[in-house]
C-alpha atoms as a PDB file:
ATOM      1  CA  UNK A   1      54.394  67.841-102.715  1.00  0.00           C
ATOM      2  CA  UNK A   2      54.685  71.623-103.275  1.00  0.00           C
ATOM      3  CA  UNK A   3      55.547  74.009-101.021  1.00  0.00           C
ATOM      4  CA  UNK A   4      52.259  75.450-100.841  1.00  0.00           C
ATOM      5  CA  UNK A   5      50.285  72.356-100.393  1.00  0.00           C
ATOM      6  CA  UNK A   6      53.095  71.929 -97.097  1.00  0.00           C
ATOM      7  CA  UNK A   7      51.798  75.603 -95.970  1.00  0.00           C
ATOM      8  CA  UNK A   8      48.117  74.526 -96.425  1.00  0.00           C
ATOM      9  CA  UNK A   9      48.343  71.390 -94.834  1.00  0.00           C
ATOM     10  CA  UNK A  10      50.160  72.674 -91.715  1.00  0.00           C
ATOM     11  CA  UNK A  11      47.218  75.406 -91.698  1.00  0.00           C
ATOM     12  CA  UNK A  12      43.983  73.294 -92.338  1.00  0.00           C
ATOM     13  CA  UNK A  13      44.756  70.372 -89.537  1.00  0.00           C
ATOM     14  CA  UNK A  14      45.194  72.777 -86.872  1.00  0.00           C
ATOM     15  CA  UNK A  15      41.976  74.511 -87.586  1.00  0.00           C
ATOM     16  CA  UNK A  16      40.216  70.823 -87.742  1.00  0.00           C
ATOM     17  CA  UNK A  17      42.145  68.612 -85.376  1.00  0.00           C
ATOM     18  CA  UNK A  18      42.785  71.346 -82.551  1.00  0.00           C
ATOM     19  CA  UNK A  19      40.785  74.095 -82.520  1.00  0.00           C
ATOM     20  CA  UNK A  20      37.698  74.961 -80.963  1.00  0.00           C
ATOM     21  CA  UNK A  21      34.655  76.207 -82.318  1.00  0.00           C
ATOM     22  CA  UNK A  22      31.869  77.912 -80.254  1.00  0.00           C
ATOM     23  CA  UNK A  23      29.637  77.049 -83.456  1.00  0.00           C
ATOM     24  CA  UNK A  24      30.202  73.598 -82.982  1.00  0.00           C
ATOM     25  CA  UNK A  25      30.029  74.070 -79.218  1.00  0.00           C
ATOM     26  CA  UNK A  26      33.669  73.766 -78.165  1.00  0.00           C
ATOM     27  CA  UNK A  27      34.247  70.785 -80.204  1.00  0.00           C
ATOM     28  CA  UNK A  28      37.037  70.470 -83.331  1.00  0.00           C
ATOM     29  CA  UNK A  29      35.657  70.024 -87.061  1.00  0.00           C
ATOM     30  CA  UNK A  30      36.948  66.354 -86.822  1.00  0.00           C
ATOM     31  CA  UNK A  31      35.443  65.291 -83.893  1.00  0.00           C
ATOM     32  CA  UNK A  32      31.523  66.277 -84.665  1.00  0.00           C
ATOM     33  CA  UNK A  33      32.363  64.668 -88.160  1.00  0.00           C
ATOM     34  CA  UNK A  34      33.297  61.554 -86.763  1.00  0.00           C
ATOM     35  CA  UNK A  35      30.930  61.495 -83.868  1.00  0.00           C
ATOM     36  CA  UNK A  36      27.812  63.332 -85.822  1.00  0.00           C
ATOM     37  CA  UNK A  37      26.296  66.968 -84.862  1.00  0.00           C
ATOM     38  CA  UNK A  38      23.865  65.530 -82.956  1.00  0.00           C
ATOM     39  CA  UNK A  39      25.875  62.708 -80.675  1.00  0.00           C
ATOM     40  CA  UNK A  40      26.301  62.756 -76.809  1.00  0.00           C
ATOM     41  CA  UNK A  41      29.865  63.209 -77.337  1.00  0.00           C
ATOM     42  CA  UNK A  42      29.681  65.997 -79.385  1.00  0.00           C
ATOM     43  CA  UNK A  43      28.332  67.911 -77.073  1.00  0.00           C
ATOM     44  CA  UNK A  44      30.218  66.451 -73.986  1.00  0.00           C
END
């Protein structure tokens, strides 16, 4: 792997595993992927 794939890596799971987004109301990327936009959970 190349040093900046490492970089990008350690900068795109953050933004999807841990951070929240108001768009997504308060929920990560991951989670409304996995669980669908319009699922209980997702909005939980």
């Amino acid at each position: 792997m190349l040093i900046w794939q490492k970089g990008h890596k350690n900068a795109i799971n953050p933004y999807n595993e841990t951070r929240l987004h108001l768009s997504l109301d308060k929920e990560t990327p991951n989670r409304v992927n996995i669980n669908g936009v319009n699922s209980p959970e997702a909005s939980v």
